[in-house]
N, C-alpha and C. Protein backbone atom coordinates (compact mmCIF):
# COMPACT_ATOMS: atom_id res chain seq x y z
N UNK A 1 0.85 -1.18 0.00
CA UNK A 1 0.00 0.00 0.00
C UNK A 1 0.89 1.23 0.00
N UNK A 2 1.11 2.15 -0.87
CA UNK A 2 1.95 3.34 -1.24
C UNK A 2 0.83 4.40 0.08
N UNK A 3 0.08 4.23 -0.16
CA UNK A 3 -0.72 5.69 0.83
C UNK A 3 -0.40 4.97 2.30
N UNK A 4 -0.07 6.41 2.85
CA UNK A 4 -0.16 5.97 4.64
C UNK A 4 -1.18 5.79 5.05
N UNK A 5 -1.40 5.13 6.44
CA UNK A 5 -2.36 4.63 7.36
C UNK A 5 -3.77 5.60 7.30
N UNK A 6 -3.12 7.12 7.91
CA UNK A 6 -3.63 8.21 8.06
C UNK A 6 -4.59 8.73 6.91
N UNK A 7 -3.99 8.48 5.74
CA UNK A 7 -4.04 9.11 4.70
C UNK A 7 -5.36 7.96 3.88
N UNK A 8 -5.27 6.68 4.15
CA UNK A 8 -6.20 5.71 3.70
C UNK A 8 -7.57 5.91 4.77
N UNK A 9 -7.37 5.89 5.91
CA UNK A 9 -8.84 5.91 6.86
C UNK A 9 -8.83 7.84 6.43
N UNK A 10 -8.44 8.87 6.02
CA UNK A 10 -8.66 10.50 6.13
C UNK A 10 -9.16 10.32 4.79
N UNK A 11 -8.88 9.91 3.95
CA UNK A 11 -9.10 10.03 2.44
C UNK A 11 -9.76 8.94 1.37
N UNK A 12 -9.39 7.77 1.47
CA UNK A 12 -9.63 6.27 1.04
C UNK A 12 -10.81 5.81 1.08
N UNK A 13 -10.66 5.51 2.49
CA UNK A 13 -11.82 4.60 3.15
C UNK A 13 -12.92 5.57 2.87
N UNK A 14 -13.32 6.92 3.39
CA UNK A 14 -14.34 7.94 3.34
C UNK A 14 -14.78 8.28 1.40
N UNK A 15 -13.91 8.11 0.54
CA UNK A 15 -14.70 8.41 -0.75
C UNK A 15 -14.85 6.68 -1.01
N UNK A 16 -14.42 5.71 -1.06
CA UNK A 16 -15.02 4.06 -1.20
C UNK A 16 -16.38 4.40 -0.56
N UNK A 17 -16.80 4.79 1.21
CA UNK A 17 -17.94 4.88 1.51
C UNK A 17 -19.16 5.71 0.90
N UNK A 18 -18.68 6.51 0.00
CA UNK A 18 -19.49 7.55 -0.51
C UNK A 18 -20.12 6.91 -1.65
N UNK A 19 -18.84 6.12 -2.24
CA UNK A 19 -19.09 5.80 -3.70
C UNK A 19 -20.00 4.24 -3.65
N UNK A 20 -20.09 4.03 -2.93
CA UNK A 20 -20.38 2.53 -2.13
C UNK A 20 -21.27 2.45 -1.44
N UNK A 21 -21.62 2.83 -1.02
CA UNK A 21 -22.99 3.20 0.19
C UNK A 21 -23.56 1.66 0.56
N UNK A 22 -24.49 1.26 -0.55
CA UNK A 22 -24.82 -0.22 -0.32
C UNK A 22 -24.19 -1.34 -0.01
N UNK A 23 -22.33 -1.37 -0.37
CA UNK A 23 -21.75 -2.03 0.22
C UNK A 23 -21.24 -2.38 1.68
N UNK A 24 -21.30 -0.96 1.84
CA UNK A 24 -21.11 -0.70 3.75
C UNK A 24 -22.32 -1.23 3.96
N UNK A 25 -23.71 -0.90 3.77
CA UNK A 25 -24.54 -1.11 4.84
C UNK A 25 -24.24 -3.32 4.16
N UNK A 26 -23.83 -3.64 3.51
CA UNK A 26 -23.42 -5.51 3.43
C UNK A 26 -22.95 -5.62 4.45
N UNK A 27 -21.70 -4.73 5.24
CA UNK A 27 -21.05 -5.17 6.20
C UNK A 27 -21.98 -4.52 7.16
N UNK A 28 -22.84 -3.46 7.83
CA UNK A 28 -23.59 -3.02 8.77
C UNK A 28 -22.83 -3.13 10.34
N UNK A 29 -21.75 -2.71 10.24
CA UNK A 29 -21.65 -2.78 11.57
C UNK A 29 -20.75 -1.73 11.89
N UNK A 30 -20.05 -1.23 13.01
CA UNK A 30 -19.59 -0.08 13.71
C UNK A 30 -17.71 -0.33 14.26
N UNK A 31 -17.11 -0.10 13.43
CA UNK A 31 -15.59 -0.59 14.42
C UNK A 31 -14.78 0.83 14.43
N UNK A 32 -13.91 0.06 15.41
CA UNK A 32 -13.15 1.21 15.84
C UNK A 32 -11.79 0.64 15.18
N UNK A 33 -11.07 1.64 14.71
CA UNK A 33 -9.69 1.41 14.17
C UNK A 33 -8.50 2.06 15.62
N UNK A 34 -7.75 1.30 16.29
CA UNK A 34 -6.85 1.91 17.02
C UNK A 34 -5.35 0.89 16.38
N UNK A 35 -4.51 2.17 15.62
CA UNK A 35 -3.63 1.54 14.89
C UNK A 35 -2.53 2.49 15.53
N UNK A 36 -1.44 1.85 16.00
CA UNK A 36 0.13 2.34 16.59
C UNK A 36 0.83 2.48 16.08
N UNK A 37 1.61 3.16 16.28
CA UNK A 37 2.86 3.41 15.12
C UNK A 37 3.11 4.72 14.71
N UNK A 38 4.05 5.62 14.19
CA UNK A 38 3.95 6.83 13.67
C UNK A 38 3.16 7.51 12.56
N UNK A 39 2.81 6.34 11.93
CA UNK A 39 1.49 6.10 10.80
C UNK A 39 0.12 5.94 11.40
N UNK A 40 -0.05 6.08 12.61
CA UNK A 40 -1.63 5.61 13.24
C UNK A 40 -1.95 6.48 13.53
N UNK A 41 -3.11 5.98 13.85
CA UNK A 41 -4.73 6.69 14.63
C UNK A 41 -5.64 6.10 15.14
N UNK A 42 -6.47 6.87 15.56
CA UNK A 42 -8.23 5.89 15.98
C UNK A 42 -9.22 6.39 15.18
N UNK A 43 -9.88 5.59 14.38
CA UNK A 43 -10.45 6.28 13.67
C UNK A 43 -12.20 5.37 14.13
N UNK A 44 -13.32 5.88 13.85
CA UNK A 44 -14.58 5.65 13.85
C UNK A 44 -15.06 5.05 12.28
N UNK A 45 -15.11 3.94 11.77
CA UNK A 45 -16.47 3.45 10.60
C UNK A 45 -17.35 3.31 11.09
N UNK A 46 -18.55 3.71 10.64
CA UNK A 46 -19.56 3.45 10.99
C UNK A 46 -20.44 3.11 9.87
N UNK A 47 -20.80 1.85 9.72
CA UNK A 47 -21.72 1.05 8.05
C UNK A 47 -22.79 1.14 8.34
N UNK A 48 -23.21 1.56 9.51
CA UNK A 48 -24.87 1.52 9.82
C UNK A 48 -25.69 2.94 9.55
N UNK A 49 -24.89 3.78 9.86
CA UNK A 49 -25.41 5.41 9.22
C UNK A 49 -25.66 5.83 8.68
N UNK A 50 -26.57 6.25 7.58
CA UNK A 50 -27.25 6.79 6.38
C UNK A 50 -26.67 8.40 6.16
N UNK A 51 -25.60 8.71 5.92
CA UNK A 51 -24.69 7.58 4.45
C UNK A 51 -23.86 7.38 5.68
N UNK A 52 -23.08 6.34 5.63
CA UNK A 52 -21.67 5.66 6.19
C UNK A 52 -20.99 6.41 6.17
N UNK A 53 -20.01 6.39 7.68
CA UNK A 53 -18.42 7.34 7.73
C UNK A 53 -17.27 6.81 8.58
N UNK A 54 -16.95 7.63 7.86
CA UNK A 54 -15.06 7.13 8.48
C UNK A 54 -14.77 8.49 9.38
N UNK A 55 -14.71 8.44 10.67
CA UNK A 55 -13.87 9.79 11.35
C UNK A 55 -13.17 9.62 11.84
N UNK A 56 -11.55 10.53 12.43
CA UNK A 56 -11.01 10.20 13.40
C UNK A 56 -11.46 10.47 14.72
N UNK A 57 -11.00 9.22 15.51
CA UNK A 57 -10.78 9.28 17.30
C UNK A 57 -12.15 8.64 17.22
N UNK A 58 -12.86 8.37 18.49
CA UNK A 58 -13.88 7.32 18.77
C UNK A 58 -15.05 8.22 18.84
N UNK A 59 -15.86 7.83 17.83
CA UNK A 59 -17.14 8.19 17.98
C UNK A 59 -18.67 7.26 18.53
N UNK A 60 -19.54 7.17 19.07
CA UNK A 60 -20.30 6.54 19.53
C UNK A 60 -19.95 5.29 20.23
N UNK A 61 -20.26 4.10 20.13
CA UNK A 61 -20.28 2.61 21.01
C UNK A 61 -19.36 1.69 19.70
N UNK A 62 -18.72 1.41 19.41
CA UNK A 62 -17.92 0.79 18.62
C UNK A 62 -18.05 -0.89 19.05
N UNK A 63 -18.90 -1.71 17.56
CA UNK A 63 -19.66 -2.93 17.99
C UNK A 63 -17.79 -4.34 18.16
N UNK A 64 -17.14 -3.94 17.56
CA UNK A 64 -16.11 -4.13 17.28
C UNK A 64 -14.64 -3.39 16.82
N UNK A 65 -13.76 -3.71 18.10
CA UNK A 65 -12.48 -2.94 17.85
C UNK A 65 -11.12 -3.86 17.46
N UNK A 66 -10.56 -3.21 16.68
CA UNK A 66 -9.46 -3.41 15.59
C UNK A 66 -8.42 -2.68 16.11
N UNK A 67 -7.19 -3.56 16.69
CA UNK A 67 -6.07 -2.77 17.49
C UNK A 67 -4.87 -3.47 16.52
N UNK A 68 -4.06 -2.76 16.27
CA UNK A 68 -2.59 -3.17 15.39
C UNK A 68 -1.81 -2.29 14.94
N UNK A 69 -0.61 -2.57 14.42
CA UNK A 69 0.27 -1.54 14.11
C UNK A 69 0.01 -1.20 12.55
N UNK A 70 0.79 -0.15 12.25
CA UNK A 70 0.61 0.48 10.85
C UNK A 70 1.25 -0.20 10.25
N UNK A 71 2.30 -1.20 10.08
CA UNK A 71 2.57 -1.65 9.17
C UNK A 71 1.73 -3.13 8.86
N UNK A 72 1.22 -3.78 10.45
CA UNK A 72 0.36 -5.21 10.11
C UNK A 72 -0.94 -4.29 9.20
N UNK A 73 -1.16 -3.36 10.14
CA UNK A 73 -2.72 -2.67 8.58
C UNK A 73 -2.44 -2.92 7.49
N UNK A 74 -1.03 -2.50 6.95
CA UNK A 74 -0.94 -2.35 5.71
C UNK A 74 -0.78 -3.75 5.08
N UNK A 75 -0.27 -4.65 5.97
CA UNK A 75 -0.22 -5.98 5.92
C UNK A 75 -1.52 -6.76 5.44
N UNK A 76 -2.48 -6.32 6.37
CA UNK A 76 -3.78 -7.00 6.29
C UNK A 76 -4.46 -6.14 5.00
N UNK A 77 -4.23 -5.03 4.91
CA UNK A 77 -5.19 -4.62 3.68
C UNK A 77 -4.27 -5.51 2.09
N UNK A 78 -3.33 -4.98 1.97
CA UNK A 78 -2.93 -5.95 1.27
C UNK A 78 -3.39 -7.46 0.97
N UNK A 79 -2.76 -8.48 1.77
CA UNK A 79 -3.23 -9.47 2.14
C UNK A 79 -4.68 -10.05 2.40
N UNK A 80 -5.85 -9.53 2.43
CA UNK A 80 -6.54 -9.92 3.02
C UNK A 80 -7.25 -10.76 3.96
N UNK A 81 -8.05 -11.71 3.64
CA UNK A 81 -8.10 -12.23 5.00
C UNK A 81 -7.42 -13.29 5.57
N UNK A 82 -6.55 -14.20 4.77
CA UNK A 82 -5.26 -14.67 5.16
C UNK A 82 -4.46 -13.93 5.86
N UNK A 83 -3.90 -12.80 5.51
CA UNK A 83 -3.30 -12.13 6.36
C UNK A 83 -3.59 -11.49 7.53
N UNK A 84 -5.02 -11.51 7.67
CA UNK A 84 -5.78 -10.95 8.87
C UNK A 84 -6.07 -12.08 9.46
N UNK A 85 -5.40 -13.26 9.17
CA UNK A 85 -6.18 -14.37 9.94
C UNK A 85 -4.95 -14.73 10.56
N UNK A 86 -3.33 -14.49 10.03
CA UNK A 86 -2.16 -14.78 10.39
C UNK A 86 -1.78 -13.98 11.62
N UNK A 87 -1.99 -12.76 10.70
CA UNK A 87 -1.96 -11.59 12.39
C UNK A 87 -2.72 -11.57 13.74
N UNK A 88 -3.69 -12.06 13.32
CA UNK A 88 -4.33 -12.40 14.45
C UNK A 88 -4.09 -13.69 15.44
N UNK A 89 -3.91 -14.66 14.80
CA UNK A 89 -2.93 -16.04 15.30
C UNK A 89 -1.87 -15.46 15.95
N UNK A 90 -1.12 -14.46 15.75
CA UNK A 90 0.38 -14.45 15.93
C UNK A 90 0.52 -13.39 17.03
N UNK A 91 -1.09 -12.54 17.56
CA UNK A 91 -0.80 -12.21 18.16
C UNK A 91 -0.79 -10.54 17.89
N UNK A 92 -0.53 -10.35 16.74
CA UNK A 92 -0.66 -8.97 16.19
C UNK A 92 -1.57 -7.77 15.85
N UNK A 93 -2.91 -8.81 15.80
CA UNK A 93 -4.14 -8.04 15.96
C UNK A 93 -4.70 -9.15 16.53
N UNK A 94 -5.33 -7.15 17.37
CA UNK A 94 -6.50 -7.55 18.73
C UNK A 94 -7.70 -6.95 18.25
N UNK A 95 -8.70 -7.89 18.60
CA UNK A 95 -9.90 -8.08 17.84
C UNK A 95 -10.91 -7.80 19.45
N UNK A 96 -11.39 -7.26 19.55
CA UNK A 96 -12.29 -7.07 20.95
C UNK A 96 -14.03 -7.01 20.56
N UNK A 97 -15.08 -7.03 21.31
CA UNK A 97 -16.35 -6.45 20.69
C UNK A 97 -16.59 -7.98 20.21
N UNK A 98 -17.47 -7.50 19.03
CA UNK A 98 -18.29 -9.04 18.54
C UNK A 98 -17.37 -9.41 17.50
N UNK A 99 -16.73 -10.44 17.92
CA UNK A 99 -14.94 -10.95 17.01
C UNK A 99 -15.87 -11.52 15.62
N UNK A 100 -17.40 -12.12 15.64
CA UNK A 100 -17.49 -12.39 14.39
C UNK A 100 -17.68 -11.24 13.00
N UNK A 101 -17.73 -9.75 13.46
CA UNK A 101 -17.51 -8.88 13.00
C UNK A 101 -16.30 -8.40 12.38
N UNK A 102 -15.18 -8.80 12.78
CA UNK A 102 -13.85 -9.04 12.43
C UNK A 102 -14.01 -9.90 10.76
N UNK A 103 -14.57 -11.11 10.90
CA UNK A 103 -14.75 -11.58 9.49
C UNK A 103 -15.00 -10.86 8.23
N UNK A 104 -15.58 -9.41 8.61
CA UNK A 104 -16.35 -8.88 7.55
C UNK A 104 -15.64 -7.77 7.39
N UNK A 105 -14.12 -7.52 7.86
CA UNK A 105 -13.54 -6.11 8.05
C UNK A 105 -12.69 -6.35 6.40
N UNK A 106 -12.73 -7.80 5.71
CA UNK A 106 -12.17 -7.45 4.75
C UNK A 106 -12.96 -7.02 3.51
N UNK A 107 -13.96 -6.99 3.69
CA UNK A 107 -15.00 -6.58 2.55
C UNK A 107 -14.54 -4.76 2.50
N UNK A 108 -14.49 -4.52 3.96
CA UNK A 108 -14.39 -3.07 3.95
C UNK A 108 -13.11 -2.74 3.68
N UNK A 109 -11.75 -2.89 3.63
CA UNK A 109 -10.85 -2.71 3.58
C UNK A 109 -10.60 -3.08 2.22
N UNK A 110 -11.13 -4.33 1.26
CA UNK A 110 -10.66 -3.97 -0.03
C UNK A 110 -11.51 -3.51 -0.79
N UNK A 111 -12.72 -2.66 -0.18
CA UNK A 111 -13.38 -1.53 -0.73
C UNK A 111 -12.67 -0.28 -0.82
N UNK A 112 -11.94 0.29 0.00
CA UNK A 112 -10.84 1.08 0.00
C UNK A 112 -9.56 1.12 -0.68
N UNK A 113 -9.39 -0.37 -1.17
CA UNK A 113 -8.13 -0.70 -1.76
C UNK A 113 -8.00 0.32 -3.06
């Protein structure tokens, strides 16, 4: 992934949701992004909102949270859910909230791709 962390949830992720609308509400659910690193942030998706958004820092009740570093992100968006299934085995992402929600974070992430 050439774009930074910052720069994919500030810019990326928010025009995919615009352009996409019906695909977010496929995934319908609420996560929180808390990503470490000099490339991170916390950012708010929210697929349930008419229209869907991406903000930074935590907004409302977050149904599922997504904790990892900026380079496993870039790892997992890449990769998809193999790679989100490795990182998570290994320890690298922390998955909190309703973990079967986690399954569906790659629909959203290579909507952004």
């Amino acid at each position: 992934m050439a774009l930074s962390v910052k720069a994919y949830f500030d810019q990326k992720v928010p025009a995919a949701l615009a352009a996409n609308p019906d695909k977010a509400k496929d995934v319908a659910a609420v996560y929180l992004f808390k990503i470490a690193g000099a490339d991170g942030g916390t950012w708010t998706v929210d697929l349930v909102s008419t229209p869907p958004t991406c903000v930074p820092g935590q907004v409302g009740t977050p149904q599922c949270t997504i904790e990892c570093a900026d380079d496993d992100l870039r790892t997992m968006i890449g990769g998809g859910m193999q790679a989100a299934m490795s990182l998570f085995f290994s320890g690298k992402l922390k998955v909190s909230g309703d973990p079967t929600l986690a399954t569906r974070l790659t629909k959203l992430l290579q909507m952004a791709e």
